[in-house]
PDB file of N, CA and C in Angstrom:
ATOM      1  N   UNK A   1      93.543 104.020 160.798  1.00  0.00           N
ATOM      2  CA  UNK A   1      93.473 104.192 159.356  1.00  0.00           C
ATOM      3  C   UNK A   1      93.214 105.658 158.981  1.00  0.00           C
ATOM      4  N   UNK A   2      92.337 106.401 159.784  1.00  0.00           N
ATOM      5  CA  UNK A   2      92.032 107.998 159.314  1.00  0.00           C
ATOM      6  C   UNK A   2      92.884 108.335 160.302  1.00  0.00           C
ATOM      7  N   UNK A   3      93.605 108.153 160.647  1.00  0.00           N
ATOM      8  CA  UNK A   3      94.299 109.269 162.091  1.00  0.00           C
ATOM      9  C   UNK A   3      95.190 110.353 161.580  1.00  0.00           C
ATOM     10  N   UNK A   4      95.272 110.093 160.031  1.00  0.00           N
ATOM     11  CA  UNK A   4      95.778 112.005 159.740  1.00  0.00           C
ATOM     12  C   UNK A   4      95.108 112.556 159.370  1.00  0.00           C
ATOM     13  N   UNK A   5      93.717 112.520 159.407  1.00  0.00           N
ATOM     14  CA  UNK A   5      92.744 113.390 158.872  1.00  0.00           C
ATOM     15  C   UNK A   5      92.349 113.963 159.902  1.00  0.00           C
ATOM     16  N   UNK A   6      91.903 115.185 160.739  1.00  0.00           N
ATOM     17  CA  UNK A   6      91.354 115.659 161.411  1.00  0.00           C
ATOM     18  C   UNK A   6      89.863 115.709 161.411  1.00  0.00           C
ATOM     19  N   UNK A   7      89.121 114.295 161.843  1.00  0.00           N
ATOM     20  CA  UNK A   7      87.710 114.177 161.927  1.00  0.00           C
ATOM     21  C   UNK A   7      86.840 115.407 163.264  1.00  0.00           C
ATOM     22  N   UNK A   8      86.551 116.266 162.720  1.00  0.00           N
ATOM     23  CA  UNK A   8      85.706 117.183 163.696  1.00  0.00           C
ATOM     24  C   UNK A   8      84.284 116.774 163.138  1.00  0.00           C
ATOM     25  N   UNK A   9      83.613 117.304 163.927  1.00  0.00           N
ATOM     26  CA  UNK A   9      82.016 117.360 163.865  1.00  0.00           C
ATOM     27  C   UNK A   9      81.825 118.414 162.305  1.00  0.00           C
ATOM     28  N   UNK A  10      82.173 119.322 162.210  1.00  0.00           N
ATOM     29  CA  UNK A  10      81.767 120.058 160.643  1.00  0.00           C
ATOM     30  C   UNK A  10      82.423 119.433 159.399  1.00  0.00           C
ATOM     31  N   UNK A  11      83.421 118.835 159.961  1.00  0.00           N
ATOM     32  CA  UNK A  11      84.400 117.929 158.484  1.00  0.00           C
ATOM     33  C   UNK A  11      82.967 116.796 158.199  1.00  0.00           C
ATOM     34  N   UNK A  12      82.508 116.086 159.209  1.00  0.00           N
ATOM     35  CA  UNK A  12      81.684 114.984 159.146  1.00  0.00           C
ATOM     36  C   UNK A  12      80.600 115.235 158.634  1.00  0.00           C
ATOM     37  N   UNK A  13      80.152 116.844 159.295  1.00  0.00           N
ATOM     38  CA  UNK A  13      78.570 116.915 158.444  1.00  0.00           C
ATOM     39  C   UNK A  13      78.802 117.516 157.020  1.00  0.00           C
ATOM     40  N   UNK A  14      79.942 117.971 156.813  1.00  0.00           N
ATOM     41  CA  UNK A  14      80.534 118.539 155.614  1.00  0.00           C
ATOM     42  C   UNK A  14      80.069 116.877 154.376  1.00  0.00           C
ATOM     43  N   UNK A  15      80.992 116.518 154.618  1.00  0.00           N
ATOM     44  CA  UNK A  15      81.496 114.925 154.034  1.00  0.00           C
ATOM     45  C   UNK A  15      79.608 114.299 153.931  1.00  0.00           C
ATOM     46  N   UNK A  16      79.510 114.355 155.108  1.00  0.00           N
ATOM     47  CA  UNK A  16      77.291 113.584 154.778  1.00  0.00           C
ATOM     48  C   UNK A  16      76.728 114.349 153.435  1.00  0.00           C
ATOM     49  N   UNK A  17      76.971 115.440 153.734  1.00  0.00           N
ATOM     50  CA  UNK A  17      76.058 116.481 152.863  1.00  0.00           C
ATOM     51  C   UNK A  17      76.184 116.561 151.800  1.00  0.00           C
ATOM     52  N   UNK A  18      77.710 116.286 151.457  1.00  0.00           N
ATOM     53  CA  UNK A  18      78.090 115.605 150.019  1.00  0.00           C
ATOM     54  C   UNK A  18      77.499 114.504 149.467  1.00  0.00           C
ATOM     55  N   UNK A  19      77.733 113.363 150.216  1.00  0.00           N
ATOM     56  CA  UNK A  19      76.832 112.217 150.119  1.00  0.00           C
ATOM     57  C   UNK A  19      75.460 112.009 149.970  1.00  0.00           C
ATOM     58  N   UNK A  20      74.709 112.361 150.497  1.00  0.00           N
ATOM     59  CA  UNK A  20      73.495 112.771 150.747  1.00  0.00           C
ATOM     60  C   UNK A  20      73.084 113.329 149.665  1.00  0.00           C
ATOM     61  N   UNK A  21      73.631 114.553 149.101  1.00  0.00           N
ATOM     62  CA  UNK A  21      73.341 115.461 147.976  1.00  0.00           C
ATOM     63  C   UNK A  21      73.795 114.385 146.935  1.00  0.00           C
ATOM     64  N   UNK A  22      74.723 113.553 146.072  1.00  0.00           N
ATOM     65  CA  UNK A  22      74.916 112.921 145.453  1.00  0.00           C
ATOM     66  C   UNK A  22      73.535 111.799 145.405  1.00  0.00           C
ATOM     67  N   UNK A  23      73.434 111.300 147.037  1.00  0.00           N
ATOM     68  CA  UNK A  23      72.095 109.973 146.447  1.00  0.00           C
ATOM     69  C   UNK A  23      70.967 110.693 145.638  1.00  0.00           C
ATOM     70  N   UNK A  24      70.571 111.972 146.435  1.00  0.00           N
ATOM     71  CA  UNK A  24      69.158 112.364 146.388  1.00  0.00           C
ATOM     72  C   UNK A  24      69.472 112.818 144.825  1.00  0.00           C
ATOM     73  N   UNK A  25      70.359 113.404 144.148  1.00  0.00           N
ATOM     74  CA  UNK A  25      70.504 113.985 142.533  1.00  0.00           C
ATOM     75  C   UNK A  25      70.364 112.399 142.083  1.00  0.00           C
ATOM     76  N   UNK A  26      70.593 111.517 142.340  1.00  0.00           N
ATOM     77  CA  UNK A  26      70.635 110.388 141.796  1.00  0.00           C
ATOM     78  C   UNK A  26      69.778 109.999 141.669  1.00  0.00           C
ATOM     79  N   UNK A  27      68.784 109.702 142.210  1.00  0.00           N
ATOM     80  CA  UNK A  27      66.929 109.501 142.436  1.00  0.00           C
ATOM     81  C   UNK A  27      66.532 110.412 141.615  1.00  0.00           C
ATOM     82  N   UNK A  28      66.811 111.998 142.189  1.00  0.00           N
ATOM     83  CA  UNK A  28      66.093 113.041 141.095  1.00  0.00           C
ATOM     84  C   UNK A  28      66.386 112.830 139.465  1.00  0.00           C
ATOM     85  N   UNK A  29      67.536 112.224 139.459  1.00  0.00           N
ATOM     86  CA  UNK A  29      67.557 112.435 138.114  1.00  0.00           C
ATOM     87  C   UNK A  29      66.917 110.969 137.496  1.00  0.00           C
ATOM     88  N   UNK A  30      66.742 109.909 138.004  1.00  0.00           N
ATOM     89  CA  UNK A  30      65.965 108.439 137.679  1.00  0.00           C
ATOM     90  C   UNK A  30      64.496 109.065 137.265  1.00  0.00           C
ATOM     91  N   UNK A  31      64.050 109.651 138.275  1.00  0.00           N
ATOM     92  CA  UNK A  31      62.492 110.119 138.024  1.00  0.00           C
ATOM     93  C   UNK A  31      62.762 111.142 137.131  1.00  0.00           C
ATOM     94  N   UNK A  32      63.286 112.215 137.165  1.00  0.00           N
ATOM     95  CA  UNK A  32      62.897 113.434 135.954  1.00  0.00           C
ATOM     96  C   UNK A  32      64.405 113.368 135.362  1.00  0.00           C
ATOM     97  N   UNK A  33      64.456 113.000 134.207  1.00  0.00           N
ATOM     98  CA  UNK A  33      65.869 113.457 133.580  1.00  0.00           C
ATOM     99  C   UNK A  33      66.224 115.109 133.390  1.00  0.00           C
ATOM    100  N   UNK A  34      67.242 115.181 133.333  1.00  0.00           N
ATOM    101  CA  UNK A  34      67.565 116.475 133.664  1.00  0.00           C
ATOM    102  C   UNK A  34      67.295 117.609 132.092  1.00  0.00           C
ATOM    103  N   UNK A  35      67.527 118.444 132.154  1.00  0.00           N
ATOM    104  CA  UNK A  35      67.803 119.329 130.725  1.00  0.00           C
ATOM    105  C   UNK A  35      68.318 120.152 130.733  1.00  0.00           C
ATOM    106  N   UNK A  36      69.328 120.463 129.551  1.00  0.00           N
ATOM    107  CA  UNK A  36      70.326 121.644 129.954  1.00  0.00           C
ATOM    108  C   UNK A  36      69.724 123.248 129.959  1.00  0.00           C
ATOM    109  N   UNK A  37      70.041 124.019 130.666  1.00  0.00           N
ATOM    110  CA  UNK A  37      69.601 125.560 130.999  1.00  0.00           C
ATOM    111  C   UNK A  37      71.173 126.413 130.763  1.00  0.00           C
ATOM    112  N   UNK A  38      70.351 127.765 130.817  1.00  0.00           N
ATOM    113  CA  UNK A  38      71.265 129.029 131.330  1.00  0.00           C
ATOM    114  C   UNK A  38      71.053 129.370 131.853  1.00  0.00           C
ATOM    115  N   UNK A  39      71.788 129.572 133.371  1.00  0.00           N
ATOM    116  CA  UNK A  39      71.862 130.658 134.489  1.00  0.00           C
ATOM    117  C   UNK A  39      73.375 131.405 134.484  1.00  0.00           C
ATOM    118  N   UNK A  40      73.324 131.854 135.430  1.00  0.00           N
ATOM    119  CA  UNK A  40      74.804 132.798 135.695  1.00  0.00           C
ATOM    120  C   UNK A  40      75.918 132.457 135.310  1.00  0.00           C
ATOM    121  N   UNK A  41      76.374 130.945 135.266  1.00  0.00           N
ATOM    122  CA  UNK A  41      77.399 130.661 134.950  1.00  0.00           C
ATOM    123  C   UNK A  41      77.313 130.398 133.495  1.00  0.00           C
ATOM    124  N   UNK A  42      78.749 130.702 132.946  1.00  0.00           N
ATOM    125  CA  UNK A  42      78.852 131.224 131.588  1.00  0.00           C
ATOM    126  C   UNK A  42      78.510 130.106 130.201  1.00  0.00           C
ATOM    127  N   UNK A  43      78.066 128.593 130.808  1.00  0.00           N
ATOM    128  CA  UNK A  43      77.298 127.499 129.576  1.00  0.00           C
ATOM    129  C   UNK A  43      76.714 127.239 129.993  1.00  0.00           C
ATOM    130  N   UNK A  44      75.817 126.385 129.515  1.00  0.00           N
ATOM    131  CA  UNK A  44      74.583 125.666 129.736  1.00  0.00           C
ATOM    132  C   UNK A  44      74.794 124.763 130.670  1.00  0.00           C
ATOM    133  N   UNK A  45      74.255 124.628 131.749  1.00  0.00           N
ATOM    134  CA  UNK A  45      74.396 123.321 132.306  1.00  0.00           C
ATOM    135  C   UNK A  45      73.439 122.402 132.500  1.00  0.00           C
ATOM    136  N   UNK A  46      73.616 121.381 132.885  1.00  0.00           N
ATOM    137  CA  UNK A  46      72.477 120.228 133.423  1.00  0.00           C
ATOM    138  C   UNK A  46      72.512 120.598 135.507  1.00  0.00           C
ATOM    139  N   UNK A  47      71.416 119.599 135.702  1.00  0.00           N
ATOM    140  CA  UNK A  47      71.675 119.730 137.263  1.00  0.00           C
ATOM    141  C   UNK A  47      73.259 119.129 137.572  1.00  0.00           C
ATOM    142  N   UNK A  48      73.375 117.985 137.069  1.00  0.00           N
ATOM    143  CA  UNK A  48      74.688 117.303 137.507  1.00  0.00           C
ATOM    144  C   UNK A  48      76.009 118.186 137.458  1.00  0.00           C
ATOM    145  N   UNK A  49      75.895 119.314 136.614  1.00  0.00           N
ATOM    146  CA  UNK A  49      76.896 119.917 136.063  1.00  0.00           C
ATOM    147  C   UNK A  49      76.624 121.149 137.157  1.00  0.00           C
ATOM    148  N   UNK A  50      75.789 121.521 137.565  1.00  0.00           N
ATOM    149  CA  UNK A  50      75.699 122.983 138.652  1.00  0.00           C
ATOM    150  C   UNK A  50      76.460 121.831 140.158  1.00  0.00           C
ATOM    151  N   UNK A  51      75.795 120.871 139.891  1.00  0.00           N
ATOM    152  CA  UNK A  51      76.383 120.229 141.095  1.00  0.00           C
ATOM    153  C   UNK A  51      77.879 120.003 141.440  1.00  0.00           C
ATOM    154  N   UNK A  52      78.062 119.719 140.409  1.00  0.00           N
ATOM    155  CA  UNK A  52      79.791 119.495 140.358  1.00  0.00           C
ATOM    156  C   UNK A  52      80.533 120.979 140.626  1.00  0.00           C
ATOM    157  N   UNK A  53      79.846 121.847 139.743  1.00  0.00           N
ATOM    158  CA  UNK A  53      80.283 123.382 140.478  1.00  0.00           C
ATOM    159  C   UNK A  53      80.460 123.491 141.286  1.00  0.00           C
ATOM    160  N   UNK A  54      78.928 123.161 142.233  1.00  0.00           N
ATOM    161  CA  UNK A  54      78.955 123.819 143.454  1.00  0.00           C
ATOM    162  C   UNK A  54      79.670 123.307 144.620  1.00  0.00           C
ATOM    163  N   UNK A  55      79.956 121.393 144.219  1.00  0.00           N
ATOM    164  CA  UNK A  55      80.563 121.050 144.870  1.00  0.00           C
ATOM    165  C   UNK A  55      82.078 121.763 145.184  1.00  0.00           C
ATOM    166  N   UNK A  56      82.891 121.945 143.816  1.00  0.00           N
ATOM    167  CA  UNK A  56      84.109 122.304 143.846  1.00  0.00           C
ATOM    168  C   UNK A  56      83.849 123.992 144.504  1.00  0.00           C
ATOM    169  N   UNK A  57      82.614 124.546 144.303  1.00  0.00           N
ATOM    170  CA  UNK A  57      83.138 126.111 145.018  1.00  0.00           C
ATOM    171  C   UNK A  57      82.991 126.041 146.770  1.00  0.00           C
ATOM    172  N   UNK A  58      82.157 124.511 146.920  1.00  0.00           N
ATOM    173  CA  UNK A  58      82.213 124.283 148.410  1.00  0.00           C
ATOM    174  C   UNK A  58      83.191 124.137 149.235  1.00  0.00           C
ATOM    175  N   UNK A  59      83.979 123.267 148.124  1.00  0.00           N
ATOM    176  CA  UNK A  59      85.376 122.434 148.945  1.00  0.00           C
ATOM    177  C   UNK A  59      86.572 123.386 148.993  1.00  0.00           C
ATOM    178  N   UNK A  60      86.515 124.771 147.708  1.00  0.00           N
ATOM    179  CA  UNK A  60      87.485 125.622 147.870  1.00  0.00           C
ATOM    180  C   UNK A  60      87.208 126.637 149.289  1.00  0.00           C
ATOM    181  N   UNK A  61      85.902 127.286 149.441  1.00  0.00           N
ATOM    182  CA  UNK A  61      85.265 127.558 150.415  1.00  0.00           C
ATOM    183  C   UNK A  61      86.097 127.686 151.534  1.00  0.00           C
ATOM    184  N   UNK A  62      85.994 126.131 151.492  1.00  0.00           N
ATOM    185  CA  UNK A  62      86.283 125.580 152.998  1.00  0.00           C
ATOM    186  C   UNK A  62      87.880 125.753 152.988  1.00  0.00           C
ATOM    187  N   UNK A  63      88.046 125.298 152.441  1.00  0.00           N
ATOM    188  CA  UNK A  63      90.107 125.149 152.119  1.00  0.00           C
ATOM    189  C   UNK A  63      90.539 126.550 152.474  1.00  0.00           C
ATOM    190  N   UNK A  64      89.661 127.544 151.836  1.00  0.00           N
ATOM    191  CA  UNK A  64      90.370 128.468 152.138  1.00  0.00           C
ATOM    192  C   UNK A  64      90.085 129.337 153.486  1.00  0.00           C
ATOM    193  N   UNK A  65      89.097 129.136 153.761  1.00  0.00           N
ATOM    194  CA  UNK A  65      88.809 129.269 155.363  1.00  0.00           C
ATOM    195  C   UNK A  65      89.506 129.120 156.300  1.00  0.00           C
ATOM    196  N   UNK A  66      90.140 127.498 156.145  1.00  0.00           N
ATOM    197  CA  UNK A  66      90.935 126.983 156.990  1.00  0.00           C
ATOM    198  C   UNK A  66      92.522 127.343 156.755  1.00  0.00           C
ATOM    199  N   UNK A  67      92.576 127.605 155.758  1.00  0.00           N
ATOM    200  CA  UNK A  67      94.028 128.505 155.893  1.00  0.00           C
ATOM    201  C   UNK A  67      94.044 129.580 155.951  1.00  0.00           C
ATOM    202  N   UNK A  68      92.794 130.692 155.900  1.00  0.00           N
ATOM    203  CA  UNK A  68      92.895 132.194 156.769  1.00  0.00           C
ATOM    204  C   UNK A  68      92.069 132.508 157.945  1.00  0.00           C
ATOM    205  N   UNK A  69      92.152 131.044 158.574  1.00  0.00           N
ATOM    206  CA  UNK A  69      91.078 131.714 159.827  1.00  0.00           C
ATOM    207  C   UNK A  69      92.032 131.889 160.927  1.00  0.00           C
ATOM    208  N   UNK A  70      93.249 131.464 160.783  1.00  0.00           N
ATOM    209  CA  UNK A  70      94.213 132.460 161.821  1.00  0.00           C
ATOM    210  C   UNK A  70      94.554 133.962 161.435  1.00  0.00           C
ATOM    211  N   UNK A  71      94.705 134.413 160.193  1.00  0.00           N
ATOM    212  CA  UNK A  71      94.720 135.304 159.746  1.00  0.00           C
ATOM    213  C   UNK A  71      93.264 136.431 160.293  1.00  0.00           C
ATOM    214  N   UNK A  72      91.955 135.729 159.895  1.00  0.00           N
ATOM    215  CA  UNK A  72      90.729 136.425 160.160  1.00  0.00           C
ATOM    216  C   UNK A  72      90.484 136.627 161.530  1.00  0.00           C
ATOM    217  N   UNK A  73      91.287 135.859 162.241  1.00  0.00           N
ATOM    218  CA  UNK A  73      91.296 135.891 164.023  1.00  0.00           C
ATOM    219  C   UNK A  73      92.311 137.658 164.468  1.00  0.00           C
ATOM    220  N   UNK A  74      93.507 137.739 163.488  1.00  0.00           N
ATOM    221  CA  UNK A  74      94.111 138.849 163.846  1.00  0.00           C
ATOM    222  C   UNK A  74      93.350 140.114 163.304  1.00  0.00           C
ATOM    223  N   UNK A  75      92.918 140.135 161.934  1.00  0.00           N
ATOM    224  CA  UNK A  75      92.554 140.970 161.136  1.00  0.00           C
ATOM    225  C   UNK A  75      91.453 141.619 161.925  1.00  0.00           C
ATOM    226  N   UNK A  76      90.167 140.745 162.500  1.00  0.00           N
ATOM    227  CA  UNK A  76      89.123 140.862 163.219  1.00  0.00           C
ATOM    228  C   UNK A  76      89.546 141.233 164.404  1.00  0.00           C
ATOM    229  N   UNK A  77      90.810 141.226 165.494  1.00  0.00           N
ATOM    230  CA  UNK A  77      91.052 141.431 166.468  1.00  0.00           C
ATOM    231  C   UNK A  77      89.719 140.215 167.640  1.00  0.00           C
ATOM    232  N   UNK A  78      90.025 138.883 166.974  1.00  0.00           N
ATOM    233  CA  UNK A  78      89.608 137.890 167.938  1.00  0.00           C
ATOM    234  C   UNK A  78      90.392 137.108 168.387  1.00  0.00           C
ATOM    235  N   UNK A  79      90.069 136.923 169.850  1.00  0.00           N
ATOM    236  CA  UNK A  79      90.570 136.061 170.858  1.00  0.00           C
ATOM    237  C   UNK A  79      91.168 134.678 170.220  1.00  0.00           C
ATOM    238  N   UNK A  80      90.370 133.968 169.689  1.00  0.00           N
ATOM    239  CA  UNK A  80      90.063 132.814 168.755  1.00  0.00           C
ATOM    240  C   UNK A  80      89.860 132.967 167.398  1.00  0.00           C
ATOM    241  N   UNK A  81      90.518 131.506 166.425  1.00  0.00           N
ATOM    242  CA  UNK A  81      89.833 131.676 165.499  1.00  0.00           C
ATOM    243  C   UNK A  81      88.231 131.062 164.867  1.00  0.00           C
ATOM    244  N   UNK A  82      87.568 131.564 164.365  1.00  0.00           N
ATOM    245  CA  UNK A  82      86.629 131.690 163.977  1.00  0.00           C
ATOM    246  C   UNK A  82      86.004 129.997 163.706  1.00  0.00           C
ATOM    247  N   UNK A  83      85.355 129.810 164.159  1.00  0.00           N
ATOM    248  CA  UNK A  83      84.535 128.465 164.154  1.00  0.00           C
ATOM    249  C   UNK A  83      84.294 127.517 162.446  1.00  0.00           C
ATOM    250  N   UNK A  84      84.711 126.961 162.378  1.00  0.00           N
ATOM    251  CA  UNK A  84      84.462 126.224 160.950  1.00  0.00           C
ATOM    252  C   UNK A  84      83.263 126.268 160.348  1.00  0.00           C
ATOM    253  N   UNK A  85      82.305 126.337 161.188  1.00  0.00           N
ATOM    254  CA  UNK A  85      80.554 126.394 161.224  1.00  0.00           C
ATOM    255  C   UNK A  85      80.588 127.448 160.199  1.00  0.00           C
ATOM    256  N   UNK A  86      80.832 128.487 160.270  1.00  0.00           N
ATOM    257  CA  UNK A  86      80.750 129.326 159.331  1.00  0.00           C
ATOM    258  C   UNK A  86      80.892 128.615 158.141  1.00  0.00           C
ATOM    259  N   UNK A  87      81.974 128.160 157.938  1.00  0.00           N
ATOM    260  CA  UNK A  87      82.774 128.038 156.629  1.00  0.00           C
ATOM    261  C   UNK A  87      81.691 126.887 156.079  1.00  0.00           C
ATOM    262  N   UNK A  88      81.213 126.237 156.693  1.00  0.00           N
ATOM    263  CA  UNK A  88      80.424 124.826 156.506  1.00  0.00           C
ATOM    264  C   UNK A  88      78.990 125.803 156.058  1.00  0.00           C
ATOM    265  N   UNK A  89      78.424 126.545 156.377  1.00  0.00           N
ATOM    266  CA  UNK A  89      77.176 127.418 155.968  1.00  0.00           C
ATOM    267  C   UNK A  89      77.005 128.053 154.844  1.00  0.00           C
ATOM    268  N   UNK A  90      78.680 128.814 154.854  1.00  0.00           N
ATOM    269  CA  UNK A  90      78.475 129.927 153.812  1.00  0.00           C
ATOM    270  C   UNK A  90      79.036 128.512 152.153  1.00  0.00           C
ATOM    271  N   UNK A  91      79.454 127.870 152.369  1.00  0.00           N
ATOM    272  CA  UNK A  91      79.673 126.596 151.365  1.00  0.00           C
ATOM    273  C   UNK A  91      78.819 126.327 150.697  1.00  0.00           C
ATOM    274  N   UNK A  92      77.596 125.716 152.312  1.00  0.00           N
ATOM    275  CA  UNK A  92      76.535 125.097 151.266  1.00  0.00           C
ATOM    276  C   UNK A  92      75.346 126.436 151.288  1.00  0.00           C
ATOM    277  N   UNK A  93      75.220 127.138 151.602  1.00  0.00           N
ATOM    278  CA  UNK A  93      74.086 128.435 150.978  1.00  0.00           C
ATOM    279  C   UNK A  93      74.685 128.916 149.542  1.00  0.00           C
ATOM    280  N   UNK A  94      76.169 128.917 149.341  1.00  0.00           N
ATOM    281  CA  UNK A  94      77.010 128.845 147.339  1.00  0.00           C
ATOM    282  C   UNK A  94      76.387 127.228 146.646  1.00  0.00           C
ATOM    283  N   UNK A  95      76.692 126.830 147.547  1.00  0.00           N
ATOM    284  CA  UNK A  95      76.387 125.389 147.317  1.00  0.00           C
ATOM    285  C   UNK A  95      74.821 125.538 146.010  1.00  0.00           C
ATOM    286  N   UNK A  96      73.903 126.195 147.425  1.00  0.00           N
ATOM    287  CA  UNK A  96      72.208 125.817 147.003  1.00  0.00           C
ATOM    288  C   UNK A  96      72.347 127.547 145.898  1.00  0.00           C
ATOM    289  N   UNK A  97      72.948 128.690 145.389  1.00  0.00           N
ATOM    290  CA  UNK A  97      73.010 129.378 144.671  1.00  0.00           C
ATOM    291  C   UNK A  97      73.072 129.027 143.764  1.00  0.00           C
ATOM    292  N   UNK A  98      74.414 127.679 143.222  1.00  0.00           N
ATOM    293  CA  UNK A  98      74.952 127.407 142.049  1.00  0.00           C
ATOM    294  C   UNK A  98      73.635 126.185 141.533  1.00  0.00           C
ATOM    295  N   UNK A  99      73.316 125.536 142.518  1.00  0.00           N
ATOM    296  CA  UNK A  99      71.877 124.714 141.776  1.00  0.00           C
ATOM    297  C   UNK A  99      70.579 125.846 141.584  1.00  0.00           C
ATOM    298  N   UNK A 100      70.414 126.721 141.871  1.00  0.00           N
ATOM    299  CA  UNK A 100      69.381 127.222 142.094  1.00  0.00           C
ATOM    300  C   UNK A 100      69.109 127.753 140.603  1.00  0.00           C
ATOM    301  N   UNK A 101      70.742 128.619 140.830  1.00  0.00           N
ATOM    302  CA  UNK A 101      70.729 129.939 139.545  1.00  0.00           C
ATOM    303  C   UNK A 101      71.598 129.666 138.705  1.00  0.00           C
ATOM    304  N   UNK A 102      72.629 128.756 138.946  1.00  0.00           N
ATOM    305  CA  UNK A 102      73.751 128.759 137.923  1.00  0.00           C
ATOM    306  C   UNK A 102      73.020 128.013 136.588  1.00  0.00           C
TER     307      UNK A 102
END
């Protein structure tokens, strides 16, 4: 049933962390309702709304990682290309920016 998806170990913890982050905003927001703020990004948001950001700047992140990490393998003059791990880090550290500050 998934056999065109390429299940690796960072797609999987990628995919949890989403999940995971969705229950726990879900709880957080049962106990404290949220309220809208200003941070960096250009309206007001609620938590749910930095989340949805950050989700979408995660998933571009990654997308685009994976279509220049053959590129970043020549550019860099590496053997290999560059481990997904990265791409999975620098995601969610934008990830925890856009809840933090956005």
């Amino acid at each position: 049933m998934f056999d065109w998806m390429a299940w690796t170990l960072p797609v999987a913890v990628f995919f949890i962390c989403i999940v995971l982050l969705l229950a726990g905003m879900t709880l957080w927001e049962i106990k404290s309702p949220t309220l809208m703020r200003k941070g960096f990004l250009p309206i007001a948001t609620t938590r749910g709304d930095r989340l949805f950001v950050g989700l979408l700047s995660a998933g571009f992140i990654n997308l685009a990682f994976v279509g220049l990490a053959d590129k970043l393998a020549l550019w860099l003059h590496l053997e290999q290309e560059p481990s997904v791990w990265f791409s999975l880090v620098l995601s969610m550290l934008v990830l925890g920016l856009v809840m933090r500050s956005g």
